[in-house]
Protein backbone atom coordinates (compact mmCIF):
# COMPACT_ATOMS: atom_id res chain seq x y z
CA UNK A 1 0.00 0.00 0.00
CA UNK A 2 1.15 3.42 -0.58
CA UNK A 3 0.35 4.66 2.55
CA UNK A 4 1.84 2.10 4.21
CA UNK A 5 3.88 3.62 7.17
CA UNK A 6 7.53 2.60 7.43
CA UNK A 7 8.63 -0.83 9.09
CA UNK A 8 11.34 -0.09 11.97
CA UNK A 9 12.56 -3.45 13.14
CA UNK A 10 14.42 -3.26 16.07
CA UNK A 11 16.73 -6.55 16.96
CA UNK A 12 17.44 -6.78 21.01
CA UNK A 13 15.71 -5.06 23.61
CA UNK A 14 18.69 -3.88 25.44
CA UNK A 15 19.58 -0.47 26.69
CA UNK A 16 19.58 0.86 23.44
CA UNK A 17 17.75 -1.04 21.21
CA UNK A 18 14.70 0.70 23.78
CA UNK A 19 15.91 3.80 23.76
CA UNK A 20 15.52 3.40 20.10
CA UNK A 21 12.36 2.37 19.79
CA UNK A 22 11.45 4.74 22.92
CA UNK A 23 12.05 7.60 20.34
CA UNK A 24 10.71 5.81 16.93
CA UNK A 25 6.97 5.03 19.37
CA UNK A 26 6.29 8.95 18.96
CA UNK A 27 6.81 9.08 15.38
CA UNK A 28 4.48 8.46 12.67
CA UNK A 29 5.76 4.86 12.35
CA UNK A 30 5.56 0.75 13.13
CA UNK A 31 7.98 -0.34 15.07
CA UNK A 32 8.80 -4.03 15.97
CA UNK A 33 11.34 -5.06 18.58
CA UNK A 34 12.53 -8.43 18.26
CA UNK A 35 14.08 -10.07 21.45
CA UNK A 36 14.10 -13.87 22.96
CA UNK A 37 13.53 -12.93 26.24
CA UNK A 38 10.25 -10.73 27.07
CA UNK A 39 12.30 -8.17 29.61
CA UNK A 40 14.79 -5.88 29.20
CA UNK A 41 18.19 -7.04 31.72
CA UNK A 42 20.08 -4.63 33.58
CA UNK A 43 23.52 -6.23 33.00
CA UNK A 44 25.46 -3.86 35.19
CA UNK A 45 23.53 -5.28 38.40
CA UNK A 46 23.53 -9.26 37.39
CA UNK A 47 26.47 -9.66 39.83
CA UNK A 48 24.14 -8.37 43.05
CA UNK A 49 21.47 -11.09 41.50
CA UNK A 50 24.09 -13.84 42.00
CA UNK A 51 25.30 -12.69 45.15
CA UNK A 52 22.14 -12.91 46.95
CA UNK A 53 22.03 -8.96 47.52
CA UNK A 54 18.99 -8.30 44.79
CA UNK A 55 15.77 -10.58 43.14
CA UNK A 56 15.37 -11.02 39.27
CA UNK A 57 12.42 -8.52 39.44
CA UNK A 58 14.73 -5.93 40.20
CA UNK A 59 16.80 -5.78 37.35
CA UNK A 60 14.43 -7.05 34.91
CA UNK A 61 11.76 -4.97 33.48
CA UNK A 62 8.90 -6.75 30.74
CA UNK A 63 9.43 -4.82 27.63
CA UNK A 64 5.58 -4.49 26.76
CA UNK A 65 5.78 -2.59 29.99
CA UNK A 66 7.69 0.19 28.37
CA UNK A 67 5.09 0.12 25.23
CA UNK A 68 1.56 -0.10 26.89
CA UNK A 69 0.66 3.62 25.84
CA UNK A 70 1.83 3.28 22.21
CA UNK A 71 -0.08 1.09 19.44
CA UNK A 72 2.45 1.98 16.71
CA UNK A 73 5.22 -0.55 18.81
CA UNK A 74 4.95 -4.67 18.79
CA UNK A 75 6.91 -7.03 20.69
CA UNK A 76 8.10 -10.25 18.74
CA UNK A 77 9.53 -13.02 20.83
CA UNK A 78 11.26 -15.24 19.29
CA UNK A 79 15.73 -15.82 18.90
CA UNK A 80 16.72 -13.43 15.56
CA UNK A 81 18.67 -16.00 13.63
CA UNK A 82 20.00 -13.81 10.83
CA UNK A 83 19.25 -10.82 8.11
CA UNK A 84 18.27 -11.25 4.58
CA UNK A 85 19.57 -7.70 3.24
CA UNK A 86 18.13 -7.96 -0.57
CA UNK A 87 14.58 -9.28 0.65
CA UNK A 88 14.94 -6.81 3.76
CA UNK A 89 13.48 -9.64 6.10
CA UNK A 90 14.76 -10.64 9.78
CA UNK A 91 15.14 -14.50 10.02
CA UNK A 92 13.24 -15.88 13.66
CA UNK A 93 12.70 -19.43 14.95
CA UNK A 94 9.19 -18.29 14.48
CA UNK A 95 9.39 -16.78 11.09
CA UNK A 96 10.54 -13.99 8.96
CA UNK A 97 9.61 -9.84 9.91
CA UNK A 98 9.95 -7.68 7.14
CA UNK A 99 11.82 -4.20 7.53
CA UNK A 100 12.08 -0.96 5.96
CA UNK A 101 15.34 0.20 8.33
CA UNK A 102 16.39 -2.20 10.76
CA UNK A 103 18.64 -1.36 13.83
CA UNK A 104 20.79 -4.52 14.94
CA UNK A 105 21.21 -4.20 18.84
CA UNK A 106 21.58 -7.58 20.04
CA UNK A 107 23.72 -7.13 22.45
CA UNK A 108 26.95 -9.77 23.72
CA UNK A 109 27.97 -12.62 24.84
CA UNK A 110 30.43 -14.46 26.92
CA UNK A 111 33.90 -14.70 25.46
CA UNK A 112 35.96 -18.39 25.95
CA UNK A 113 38.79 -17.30 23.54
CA UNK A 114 38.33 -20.35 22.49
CA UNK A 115 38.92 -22.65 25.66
CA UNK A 116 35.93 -25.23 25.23
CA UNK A 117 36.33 -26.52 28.82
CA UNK A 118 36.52 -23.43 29.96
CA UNK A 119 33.47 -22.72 28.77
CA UNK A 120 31.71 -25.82 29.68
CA UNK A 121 32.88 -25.58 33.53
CA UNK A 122 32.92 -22.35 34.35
CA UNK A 123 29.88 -19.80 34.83
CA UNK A 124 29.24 -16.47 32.75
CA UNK A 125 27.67 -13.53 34.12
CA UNK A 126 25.66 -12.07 31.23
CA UNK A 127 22.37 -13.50 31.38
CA UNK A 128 19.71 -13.75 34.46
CA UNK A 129 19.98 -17.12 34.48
CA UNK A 130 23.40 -17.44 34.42
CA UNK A 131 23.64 -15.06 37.54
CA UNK A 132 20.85 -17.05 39.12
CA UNK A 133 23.35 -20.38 38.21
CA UNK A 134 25.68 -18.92 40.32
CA UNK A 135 23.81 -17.68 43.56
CA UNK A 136 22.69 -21.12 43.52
CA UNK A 137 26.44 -22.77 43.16
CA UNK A 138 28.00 -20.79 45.42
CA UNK A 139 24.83 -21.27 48.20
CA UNK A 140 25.22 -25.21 47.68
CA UNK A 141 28.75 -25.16 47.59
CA UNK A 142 28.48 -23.78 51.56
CA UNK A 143 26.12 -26.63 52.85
CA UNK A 144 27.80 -28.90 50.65
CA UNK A 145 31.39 -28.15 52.06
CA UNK A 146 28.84 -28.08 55.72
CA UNK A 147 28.65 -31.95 55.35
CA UNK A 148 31.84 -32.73 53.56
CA UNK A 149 34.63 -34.65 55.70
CA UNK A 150 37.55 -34.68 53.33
CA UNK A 151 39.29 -31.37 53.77
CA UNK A 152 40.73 -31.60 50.39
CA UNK A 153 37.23 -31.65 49.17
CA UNK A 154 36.08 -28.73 51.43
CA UNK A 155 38.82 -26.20 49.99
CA UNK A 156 37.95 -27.54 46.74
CA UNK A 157 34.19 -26.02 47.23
CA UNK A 158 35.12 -22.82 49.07
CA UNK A 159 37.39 -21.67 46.81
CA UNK A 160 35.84 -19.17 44.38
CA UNK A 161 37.45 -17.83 41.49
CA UNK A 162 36.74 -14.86 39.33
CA UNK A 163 38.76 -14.49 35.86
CA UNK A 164 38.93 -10.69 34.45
CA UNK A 165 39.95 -7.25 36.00
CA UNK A 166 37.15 -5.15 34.43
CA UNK A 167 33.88 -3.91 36.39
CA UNK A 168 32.52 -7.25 36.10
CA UNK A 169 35.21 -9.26 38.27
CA UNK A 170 35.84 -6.52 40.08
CA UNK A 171 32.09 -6.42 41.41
CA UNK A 172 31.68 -9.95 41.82
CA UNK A 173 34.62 -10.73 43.85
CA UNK A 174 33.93 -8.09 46.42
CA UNK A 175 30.27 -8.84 46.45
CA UNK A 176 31.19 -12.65 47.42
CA UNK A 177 33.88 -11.69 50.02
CA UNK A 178 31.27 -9.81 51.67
CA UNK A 179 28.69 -12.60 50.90
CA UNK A 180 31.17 -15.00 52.60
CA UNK A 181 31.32 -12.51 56.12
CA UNK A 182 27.76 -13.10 56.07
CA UNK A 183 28.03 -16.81 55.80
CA UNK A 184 30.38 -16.81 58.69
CA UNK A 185 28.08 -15.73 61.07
CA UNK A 186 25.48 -18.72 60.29
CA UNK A 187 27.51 -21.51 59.71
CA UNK A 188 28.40 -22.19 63.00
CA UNK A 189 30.76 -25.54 62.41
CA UNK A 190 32.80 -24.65 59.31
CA UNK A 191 36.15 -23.47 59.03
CA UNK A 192 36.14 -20.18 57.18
CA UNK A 193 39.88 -19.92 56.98
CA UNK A 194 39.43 -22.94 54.11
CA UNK A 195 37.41 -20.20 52.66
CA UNK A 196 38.77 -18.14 49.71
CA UNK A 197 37.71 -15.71 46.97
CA UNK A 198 40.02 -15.45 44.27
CA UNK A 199 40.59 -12.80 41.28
CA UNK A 200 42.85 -13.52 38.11
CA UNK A 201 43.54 -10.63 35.49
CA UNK A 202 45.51 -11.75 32.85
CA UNK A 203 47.17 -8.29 32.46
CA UNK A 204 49.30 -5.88 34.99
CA UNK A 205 46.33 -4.22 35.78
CA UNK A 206 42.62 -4.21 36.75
CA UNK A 207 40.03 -1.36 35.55
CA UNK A 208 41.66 -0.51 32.52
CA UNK A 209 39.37 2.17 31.70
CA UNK A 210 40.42 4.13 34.87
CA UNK A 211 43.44 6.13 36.40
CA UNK A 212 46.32 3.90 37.97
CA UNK A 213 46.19 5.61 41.07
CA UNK A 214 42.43 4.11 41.09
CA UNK A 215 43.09 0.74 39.65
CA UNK A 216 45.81 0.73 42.72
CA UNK A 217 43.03 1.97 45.36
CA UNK A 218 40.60 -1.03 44.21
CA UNK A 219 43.06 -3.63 44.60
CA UNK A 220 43.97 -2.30 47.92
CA UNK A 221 40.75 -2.43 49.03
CA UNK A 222 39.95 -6.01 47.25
CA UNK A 223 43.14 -7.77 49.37
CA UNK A 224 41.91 -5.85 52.63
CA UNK A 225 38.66 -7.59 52.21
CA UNK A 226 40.30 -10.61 51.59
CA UNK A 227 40.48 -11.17 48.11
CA UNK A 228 43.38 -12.83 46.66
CA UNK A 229 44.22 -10.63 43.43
CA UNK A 230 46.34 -12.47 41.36
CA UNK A 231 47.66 -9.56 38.23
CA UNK A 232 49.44 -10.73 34.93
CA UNK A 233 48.05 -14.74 35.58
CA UNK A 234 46.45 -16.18 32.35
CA UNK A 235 44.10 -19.12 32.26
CA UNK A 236 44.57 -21.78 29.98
CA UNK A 237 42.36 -24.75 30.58
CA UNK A 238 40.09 -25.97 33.47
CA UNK A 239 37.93 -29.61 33.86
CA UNK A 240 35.66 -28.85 36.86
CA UNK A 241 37.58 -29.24 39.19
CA UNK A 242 41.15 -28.06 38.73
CA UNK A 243 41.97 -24.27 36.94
CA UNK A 244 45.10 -24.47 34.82
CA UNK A 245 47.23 -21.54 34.61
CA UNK A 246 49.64 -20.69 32.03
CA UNK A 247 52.42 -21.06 34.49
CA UNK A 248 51.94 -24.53 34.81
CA UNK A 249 50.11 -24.25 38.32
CA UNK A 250 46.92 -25.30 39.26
CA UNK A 251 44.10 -24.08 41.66
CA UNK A 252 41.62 -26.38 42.75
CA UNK A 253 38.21 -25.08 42.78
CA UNK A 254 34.42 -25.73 41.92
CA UNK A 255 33.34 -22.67 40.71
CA UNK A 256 34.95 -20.63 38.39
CA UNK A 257 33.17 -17.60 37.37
CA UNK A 258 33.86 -15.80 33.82
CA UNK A 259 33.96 -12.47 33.50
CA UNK A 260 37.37 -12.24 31.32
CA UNK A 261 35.73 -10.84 28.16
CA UNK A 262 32.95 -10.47 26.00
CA UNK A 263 31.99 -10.85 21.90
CA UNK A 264 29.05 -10.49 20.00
CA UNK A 265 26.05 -12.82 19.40
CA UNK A 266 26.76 -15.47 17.04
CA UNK A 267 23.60 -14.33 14.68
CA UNK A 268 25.24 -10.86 14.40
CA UNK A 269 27.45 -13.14 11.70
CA UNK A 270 24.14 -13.85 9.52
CA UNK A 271 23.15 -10.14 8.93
CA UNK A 272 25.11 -9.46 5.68
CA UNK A 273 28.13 -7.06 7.20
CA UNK A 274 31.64 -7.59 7.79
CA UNK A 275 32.29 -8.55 11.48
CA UNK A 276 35.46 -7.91 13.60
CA UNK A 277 37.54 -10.78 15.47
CA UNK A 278 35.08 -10.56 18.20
CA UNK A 279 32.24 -11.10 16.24
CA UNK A 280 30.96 -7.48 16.14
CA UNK A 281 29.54 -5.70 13.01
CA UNK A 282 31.59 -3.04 11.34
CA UNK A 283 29.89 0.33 10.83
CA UNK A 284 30.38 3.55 9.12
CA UNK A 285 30.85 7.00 10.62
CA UNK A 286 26.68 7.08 10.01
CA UNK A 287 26.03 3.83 11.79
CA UNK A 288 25.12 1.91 9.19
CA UNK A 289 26.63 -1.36 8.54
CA UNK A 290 29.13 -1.38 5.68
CA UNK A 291 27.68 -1.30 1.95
CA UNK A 292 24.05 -0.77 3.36
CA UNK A 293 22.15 2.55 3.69
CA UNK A 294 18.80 0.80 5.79
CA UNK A 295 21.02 -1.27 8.29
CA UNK A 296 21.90 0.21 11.31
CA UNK A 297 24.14 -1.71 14.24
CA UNK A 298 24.50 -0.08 17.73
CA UNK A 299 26.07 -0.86 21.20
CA UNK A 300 27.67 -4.04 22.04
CA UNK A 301 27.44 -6.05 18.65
CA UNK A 302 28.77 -2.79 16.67
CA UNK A 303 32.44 -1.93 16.04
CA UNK A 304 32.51 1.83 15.61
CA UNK A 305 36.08 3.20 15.27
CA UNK A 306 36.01 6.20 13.56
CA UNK A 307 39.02 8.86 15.34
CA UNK A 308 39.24 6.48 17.97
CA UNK A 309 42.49 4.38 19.26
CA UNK A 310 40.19 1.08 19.21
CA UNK A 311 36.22 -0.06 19.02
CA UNK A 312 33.88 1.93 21.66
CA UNK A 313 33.81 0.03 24.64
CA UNK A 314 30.92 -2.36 25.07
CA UNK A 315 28.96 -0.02 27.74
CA UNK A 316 25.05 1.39 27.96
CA UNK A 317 26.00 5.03 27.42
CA UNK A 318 27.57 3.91 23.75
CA UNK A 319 24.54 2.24 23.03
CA UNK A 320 21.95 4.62 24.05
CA UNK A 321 24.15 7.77 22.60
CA UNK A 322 24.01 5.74 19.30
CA UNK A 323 20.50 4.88 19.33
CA UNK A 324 19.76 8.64 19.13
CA UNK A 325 21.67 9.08 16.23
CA UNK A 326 20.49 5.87 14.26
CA UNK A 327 17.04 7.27 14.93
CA UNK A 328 17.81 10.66 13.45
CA UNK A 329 18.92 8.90 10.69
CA UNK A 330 16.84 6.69 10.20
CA UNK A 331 14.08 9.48 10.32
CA UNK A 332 16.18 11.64 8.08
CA UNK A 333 16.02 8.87 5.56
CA UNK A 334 12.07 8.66 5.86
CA UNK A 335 12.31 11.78 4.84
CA UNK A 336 14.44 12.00 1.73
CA UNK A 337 16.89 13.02 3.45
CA UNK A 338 20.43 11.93 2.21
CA UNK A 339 22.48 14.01 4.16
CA UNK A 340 22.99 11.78 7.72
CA UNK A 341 24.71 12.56 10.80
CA UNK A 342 28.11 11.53 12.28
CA UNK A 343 27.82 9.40 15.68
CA UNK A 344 30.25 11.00 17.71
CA UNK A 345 30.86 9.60 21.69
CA UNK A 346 30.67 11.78 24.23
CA UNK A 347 32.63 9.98 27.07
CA UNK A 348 30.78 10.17 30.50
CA UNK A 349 33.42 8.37 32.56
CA UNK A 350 33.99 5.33 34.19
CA UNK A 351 32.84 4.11 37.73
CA UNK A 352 33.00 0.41 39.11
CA UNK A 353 32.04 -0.55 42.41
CA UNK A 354 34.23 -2.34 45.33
CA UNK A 355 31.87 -3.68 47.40
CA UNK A 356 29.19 -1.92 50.59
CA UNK A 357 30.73 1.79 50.45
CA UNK A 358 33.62 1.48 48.31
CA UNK A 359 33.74 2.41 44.49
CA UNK A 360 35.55 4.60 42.11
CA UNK A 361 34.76 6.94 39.95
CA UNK A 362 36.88 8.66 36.90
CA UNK A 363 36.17 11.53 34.41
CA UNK A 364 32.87 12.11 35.52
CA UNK A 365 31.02 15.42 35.66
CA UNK A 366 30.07 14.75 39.04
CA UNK A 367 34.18 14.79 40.36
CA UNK A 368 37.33 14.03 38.15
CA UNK A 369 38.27 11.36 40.75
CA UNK A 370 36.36 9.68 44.05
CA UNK A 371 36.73 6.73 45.89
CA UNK A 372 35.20 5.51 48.82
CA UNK A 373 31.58 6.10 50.22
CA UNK A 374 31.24 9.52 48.10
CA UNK A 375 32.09 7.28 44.57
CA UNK A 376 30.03 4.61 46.08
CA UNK A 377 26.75 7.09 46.53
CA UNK A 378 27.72 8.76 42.83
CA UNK A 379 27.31 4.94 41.57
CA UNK A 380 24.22 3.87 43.45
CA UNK A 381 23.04 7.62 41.72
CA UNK A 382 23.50 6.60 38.19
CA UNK A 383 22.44 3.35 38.04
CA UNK A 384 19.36 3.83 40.19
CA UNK A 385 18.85 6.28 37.56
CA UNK A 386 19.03 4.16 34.54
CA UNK A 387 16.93 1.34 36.58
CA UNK A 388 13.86 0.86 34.59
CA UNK A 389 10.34 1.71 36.55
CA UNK A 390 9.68 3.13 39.85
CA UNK A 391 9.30 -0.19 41.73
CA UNK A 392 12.97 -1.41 41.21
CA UNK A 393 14.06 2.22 41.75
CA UNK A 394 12.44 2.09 45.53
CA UNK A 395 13.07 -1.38 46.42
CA UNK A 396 16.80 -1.10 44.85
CA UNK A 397 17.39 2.09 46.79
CA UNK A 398 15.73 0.25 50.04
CA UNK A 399 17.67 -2.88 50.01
CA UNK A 400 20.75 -1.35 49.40
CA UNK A 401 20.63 1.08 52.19
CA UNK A 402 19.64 -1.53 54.57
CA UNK A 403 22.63 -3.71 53.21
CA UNK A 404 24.16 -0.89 53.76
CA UNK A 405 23.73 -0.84 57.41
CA UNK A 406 23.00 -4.45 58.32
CA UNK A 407 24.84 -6.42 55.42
CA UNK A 408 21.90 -8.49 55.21
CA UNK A 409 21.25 -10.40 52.28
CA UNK A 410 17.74 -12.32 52.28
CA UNK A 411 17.99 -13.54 49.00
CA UNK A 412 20.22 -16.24 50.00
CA UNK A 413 17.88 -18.49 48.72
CA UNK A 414 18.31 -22.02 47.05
CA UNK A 415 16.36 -22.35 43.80
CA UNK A 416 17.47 -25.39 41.89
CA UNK A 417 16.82 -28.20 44.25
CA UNK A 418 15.96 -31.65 42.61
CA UNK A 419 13.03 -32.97 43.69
């Protein structure tokens, strides 16, 4: 039909594959967002999900939620399984959905490097059910090591390991030091000096995004709350129950949690572009993927490097600064409009936290440097901010002040039990 309004197809329902379609559902347009899962994940906070200090409703948020006021948006659910460029058509496991423009925001994945048993015995941290995996590990692997007799045994379940320096490991290993101080004080008859959180970088340094005098204050403040941080330590293999390092020494441990890396979805392959070593689409200065003018790519699963050293990091203020520009030019295209934009980052900072009133924070507007409780408050700030919905924004807020205080965690709670 002539009249037909445009098709904006809109793969992954991350942070900016909403903020997309956020700005296209006020337009005179249809929009369809295609995702597997029916909720946009806050990834940042999947590490307080499998440390017991937050529930799955918290950082979850149903993406029809976002849409109930606009008619012109649809949700598809089904797992994108590749593009069809000349017949302008998104392949599904439940079908084809045409497009006019599509925007590719699928987000990432876990990165192996290419160590299969790595990846088949360890746990990754970027899905809700992986995080939920691991809260229910580590709980067994307490009442487990409760009942064990063989002290060789024990060690080997109470040692926790955490592979990569970035926010990620950085987060999770301070959240399950402080987990384990509240496991002390309820297991009355096990030895907590068999007890040990581990963190291996593979580099000189963690937080590579920040100062050195920062990367410096959060290992300081990792090894004061017991963490052993072990810098410039690469992982080569690991079976279950012994991690292999490259040195030819070996730590035996149950749980080995991934946080070393990330690449893009494998179906980001399928969509007709060139992709990078890590799987992620190339684009042009415009955002459009290479040798097509109606195929956009942002966040994670794009490789933008246009004036910069290397690809924009793989963080939500990239993919929500790019959505805004895909959708100008995407409208500017509606339009007749050949003359597009430039995406151009503006860098907001970095921040990671350390654990219950400890963070840092670098090149922010807010303070050029922080640490301690003042960086800690700045990050609760921003990501209560980008928290979707005012229920996870109270309840967050709540439960983190009274962790605050207390250092209670209630969601210590075992999910996977066989029957």
């Amino acid at each position: 039909m002539a009249d037909q309004k445009p098709r904006i197809v809109i793969v992954g329902a991350g942070f900016g594959g909403v903020k997309a379609a956020k700005l296209f559902a006020k337009q005179d347009v249809n929009v369809t967002i295609i995702d597997r899962h029916n909720f946009q994940l806050f990834q940042p906070l999947l590490y307080q999900v499998s440390t017991a200090v937050l529930s799955t409703d918290e950082i979850a948020y149903p993406i029809r939620t976002f849409f109930r006021k606009n008619n012109n948006v649809e949700f598809f659910m089904a797992k994108a399984q590749g593009v069809d460029q000349a017949r302008k058509v998104v392949k599904t496991n439940h079908g084809e959905v045409p497009y006019d423009y599509l925007i590719l925001s699928a987000g990432a994945t876990t990165n192996f490097f290419g160590m299969k048993s790595v990846e088949e015995n360890s746990y990754g941290m970027k899905t809700l059910q992986e995080a939920l995996h691991i809260r229910n590990h580590v709980l067994h692997m307490f009442e487990r090591a409760n009942k064990s007799k063989d002290p060789e045994e024990r060690r080997r379940m109470l040692t926790f390991v955490v592979v990569g320096g970035g926010p990620t490991g950085i987060e999770e290993s301070g959240a399950l030091s402080e987990l384990i101080e509240i496991q002390k004080k309820e297991f009355h008859h096990l030895d907590f000096s068999e007890v040990s959180v581990k963190l291996i970088e593979a580099t000189p340094n963690v937080l590579p995004m920040v100062a050195p005098n920062l990367r410096e204050h959060a290992v300081k403040v990792l090894r004061h709350k017991g963490v052993d941080v072990m810098l410039s330590t690469q992982v080569v293999d690991y079976d279950g129950k012994d991690l292999k390092l490259k040195d030819g020494s070996t730590i035996p441990t149950n749980t080995v949690i991934w946080a070393a890396g990330v690449k893009a979805v494998p179906f980001i392959a399928d969509c007709g572009g060139e992709v990078d070593r890590g799987g992620r689409i190339i684009v042009n200065e415009k955002l459009q993927v290479e040798g097509s003018e109606n195929v956009f790519a942002i966040g994670d699963c794009a490789h933008f490097q246009h004036g910069t050293e290397r690809p924009l990091p793989t963080v939500a203020p990239v993919a929500m600064q790019e959505a805004q520009i895909a959708f100008n030019n995407i409208m500017r295209l509606i339009r007749g409009d050949k003359n597009l934009e430039d995406f151009h980052y503006k860098d907001l900072g970095s921040m990671a936290t350390i654990g219950r009133g400890e963070a840092v924070v670098d090149k922010t507007k807010i303070n050029p440097q922080m640490t301690g409780f003042l960086a800690w408050c700045a990050w609760m700030f921003v990501h209560l901010l980008r928290l979707a919905g005012a229920h996870a924004n109270f309840t967050v807020a709540l439960k983190w002040t009274w962790n605050f205080f207390s250092g209670t965690r209630l969601g210590r709670i075992i999910t996977n039990i066989q029957p």
